[in-house]
Protein backbone atom coordinates (compact mmCIF):
# COMPACT_ATOMS: atom_id res chain seq x y z
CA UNK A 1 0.00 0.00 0.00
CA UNK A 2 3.13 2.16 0.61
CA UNK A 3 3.71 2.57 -2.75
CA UNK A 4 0.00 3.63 -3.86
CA UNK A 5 0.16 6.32 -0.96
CA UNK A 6 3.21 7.56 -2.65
CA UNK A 7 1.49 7.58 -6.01
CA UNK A 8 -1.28 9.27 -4.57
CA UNK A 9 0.95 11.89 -3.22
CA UNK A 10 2.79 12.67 -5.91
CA UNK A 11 -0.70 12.79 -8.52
CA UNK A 12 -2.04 15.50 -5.87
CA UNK A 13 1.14 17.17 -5.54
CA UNK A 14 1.54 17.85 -9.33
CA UNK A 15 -2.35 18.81 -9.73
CA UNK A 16 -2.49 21.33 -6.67
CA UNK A 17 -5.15 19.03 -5.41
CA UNK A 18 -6.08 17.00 -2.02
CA UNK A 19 -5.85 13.46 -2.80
CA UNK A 20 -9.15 13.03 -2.37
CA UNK A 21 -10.27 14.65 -5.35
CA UNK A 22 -7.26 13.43 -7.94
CA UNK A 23 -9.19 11.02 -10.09
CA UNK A 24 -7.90 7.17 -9.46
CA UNK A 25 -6.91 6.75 -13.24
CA UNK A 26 -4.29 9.90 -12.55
CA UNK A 27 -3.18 7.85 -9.61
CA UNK A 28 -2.80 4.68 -11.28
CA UNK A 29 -0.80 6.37 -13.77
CA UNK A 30 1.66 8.02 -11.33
CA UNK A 31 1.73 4.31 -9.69
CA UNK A 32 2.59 2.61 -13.55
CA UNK A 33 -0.56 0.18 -13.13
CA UNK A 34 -3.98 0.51 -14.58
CA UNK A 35 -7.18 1.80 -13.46
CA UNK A 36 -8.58 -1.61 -12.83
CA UNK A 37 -5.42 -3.02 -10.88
CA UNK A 38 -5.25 -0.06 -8.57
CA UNK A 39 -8.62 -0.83 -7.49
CA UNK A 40 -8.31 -4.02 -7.65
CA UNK A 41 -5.38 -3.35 -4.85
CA UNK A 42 -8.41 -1.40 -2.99
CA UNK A 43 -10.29 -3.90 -2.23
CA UNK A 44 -12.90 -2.64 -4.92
CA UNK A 45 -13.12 1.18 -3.02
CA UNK A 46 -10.68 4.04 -2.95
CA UNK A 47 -11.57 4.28 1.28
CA UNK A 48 -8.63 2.03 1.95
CA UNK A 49 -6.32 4.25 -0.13
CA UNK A 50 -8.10 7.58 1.61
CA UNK A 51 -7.05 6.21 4.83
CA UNK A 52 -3.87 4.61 4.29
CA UNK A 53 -2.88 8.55 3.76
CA UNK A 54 -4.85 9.46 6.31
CA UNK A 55 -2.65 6.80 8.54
CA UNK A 56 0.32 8.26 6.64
CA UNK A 57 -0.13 11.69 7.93
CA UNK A 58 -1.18 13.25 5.59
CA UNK A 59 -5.44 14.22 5.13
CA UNK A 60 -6.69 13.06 2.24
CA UNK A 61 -8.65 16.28 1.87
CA UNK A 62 -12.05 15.82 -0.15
CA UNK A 63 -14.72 18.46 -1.47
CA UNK A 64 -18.38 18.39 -1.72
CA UNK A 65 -19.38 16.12 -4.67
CA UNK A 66 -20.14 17.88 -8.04
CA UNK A 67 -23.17 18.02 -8.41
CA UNK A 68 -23.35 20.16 -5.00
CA UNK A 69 -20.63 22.40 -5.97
CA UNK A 70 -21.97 22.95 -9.35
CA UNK A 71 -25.14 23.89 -8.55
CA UNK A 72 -23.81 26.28 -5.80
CA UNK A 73 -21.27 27.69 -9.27
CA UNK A 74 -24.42 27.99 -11.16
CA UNK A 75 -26.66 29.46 -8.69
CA UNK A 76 -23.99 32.41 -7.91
CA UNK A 77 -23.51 32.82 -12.15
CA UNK A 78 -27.14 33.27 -12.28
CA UNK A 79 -27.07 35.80 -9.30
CA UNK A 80 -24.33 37.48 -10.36
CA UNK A 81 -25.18 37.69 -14.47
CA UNK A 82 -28.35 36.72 -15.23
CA UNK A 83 -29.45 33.24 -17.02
CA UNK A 84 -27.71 34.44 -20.30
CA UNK A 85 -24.54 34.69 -18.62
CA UNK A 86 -24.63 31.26 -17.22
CA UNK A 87 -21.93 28.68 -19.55
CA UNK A 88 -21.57 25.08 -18.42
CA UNK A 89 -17.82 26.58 -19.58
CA UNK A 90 -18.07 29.01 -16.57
CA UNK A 91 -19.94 26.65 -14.23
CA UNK A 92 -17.03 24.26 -14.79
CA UNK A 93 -14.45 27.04 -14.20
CA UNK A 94 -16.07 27.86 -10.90
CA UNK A 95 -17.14 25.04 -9.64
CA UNK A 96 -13.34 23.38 -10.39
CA UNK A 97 -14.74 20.50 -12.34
CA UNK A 98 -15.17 18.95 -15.82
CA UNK A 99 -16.90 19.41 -18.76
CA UNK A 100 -17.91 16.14 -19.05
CA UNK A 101 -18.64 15.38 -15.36
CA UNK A 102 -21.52 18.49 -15.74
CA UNK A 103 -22.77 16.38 -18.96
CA UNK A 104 -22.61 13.12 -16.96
CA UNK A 105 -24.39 14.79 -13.82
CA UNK A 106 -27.03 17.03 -15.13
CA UNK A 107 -27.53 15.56 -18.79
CA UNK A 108 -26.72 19.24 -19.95
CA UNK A 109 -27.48 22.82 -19.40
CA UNK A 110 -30.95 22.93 -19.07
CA UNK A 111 -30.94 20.12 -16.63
CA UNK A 112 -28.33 22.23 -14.43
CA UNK A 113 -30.32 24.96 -14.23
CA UNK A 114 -33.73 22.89 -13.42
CA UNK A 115 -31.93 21.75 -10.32
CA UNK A 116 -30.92 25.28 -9.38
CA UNK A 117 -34.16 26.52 -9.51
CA UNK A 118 -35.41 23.16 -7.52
CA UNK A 119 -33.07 24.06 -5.00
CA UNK A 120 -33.24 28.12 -4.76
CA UNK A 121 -36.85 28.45 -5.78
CA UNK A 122 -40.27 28.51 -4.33
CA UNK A 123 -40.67 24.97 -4.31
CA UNK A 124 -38.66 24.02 -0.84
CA UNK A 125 -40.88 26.53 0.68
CA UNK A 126 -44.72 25.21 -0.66
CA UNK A 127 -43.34 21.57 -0.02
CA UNK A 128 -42.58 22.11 3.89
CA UNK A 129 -46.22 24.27 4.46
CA UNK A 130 -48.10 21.30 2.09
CA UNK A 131 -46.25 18.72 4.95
CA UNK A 132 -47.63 20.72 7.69
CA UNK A 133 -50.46 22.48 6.09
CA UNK A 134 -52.15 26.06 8.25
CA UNK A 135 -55.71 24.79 8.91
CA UNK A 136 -57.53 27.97 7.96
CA UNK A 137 -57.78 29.52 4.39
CA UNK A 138 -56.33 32.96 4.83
CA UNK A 139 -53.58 31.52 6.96
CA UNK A 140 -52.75 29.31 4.10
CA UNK A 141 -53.04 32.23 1.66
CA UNK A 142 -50.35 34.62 3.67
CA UNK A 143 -47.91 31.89 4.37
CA UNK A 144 -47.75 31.30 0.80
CA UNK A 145 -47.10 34.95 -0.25
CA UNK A 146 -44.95 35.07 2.73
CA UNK A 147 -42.63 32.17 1.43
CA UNK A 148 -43.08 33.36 -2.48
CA UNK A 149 -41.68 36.89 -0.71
CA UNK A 150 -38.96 34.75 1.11
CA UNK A 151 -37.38 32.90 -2.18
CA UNK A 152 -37.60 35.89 -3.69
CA UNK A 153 -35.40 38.09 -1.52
CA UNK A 154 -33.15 35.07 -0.98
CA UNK A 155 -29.63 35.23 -1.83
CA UNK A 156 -28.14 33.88 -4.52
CA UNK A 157 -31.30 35.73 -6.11
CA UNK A 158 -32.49 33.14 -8.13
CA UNK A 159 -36.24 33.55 -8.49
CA UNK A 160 -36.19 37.34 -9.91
CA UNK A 161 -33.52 36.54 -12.47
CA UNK A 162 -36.09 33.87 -13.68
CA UNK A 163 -38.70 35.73 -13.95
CA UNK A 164 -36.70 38.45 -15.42
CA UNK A 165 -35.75 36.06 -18.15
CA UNK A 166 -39.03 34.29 -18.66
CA UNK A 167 -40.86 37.82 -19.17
CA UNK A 168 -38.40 38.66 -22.15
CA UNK A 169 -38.29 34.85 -23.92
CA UNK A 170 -40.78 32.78 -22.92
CA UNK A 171 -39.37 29.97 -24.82
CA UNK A 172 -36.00 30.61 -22.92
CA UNK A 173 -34.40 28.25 -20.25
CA UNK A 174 -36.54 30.45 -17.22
CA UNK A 175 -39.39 28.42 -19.12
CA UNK A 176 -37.75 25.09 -18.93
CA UNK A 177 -36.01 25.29 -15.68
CA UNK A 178 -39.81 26.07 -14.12
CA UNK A 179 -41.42 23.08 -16.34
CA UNK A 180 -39.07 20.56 -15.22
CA UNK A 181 -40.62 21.66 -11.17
CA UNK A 182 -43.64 22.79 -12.20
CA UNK A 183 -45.62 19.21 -11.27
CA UNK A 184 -44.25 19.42 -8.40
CA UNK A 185 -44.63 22.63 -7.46
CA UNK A 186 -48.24 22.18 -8.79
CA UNK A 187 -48.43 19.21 -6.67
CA UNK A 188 -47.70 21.22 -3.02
CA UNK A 189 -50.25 23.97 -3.96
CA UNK A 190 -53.11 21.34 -4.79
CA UNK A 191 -52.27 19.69 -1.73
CA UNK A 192 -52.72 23.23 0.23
CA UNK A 193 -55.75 24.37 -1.85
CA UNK A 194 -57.53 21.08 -2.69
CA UNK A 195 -58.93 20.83 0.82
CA UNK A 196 -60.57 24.35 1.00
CA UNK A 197 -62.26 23.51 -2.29
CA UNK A 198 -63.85 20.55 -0.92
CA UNK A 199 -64.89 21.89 1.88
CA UNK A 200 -66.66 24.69 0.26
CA UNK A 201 -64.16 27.99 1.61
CA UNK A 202 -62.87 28.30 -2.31
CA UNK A 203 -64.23 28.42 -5.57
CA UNK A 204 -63.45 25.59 -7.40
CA UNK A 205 -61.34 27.29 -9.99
CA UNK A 206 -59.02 25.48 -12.44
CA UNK A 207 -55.60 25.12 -10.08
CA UNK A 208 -53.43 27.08 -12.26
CA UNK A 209 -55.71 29.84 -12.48
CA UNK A 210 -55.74 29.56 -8.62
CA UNK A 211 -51.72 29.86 -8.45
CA UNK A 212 -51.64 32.44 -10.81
CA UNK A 213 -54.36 34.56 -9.35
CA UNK A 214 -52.25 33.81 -5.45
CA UNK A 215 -49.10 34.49 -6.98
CA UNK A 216 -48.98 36.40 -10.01
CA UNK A 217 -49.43 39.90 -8.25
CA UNK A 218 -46.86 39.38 -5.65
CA UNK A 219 -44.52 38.31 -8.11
CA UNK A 220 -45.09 41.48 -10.61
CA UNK A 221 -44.84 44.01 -7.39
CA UNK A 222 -41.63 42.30 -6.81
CA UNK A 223 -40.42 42.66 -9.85
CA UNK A 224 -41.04 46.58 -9.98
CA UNK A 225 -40.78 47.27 -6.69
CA UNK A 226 -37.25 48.39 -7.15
CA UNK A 227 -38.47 51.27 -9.59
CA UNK A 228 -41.75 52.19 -7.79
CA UNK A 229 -39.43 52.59 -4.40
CA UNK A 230 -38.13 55.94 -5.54
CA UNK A 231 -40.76 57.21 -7.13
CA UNK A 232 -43.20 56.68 -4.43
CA UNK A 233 -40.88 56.76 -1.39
CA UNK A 234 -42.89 56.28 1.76
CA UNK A 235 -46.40 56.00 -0.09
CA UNK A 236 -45.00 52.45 -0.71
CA UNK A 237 -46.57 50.05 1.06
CA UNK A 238 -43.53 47.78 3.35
CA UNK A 239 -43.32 44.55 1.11
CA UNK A 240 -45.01 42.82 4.23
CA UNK A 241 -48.03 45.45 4.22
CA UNK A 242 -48.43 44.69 0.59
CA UNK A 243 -48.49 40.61 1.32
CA UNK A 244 -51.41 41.17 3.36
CA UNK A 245 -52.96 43.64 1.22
CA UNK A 246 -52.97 40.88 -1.62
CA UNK A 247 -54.08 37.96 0.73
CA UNK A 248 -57.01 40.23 1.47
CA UNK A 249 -57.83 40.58 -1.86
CA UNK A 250 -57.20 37.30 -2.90
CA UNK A 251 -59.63 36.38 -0.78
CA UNK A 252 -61.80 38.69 -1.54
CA UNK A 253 -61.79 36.92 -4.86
CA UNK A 254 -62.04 33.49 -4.48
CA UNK A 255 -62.82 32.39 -1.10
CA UNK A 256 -66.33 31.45 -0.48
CA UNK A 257 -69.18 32.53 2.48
């Protein structure tokens, strides 16, 4: 095993790497056997060589897997430049991976940017109120605008710059990256509306028309909010004030005697 350590050493060494994250073919090269051999020395698992280095003295180091740190790369590239700016070149550069490990991972672009809006968008924040649903209507209705405000404001900013992008190309990836979650995400709201229409408090509108009537005016005062704050200065309702003021209406609308 002494001399894989050493191998192992020396691959990391001339990479700038911990030896956790030099691929085993690299260290089977710098050891002069093949892939297969060197785990065949392993027992099947690079573990045993991880901690015959980590016996050696020296830690084996080790990063979050790629898919995390790519979708944490993307995620800040959307943030930072918009979807148009976002390259699986640049994502790769960032996120100090491969080309091909992105293609192997995410199956492409658009499926890269479908998991950063699964992970950054409204959808972690409807599935944990659908597991432990409010019992009345309008308490329902504001903790939904409350968690739509939430993912909005959260940093890296994902949810404006896809609704930024889906306004101007609706045919864009903003479109696909919400169709990949959108049965889901349709799935937590009937699961938080379906019981108020069955027990008479809402009018049994198509669902999407339900979403779109709950969330489509929070989401446009979000998205101009930023240009009606100067204009209006302290005529501006808080963004909290205005959550309530659309429950209220929403309400108004839909919800049943």
């Amino acid at each position: 095993m002494q001399d894989l350590v050493a191998a192992a050493l020396a691959a990391a060494k001339e990479r700038g790497r911990d030896v956790a994250d030099v691929p085993l073919t690299a260290i089977a090269a710098a050891a002069g056997i093949s892939r297969s051999t060197l785990l065949r020395r392993l027992g099947g698992s690079r573990a045993a060589l991880d901690e015959a280095v980590r016996q050696a003295g020296v830690d084996p180091g080790g990063r979050p897997p790629v898919r995390d740190r790519a979708i944490d790369a993307a995620a800040r590239l959307v943030s930072e430049r918009g979807l148009g700016g976002v390259t699986l070149d640049a994502v790769a550069e960032r996120a100090e991976c491969s080309l091909p490990s992105l293609h192997t991972v995410f199956d492409g672009r658009d499926g890269l940017l479908a998991a950063v809006f699964e992970l950054h968008g409204p959808l972690p924040d409807v599935e944990a109120l659908a597991a432990d649903p409010p019992e009345r209507l309008e308490d329902t209705v504001r903790a939904l605008h409350r968690s739509f405000v939430a993912s909005f404001s959260r940093e890296p900013r994902i949810v404006p710059a896809v609704l930024g992008d889906l306004l101007s190309r609706p045919d864009g990836p903003a479109a696909r990256m919400m169709a990949a979650n959108f049965p889901r995400l349709l799935d937590g709201l009937n699961r938080l509306l379906l019981p108020h229409i069955e027990a008479g408090r809402l009018r049994p509108l198509p669902l999407p028309v339900l979403m779109q009537l709950l969330l489509g005016p929070m989401a446009m005062h979000l998205l101009v909010r930023p240009v009606l704050a100067p204009a209006l200065g302290p005529a501006l309702p808080s963004v909290e004030e205005t959550a309530e003021l659309f429950t209220e209406s929403y309400l108004r609308a839909v919800a049943l005697p």
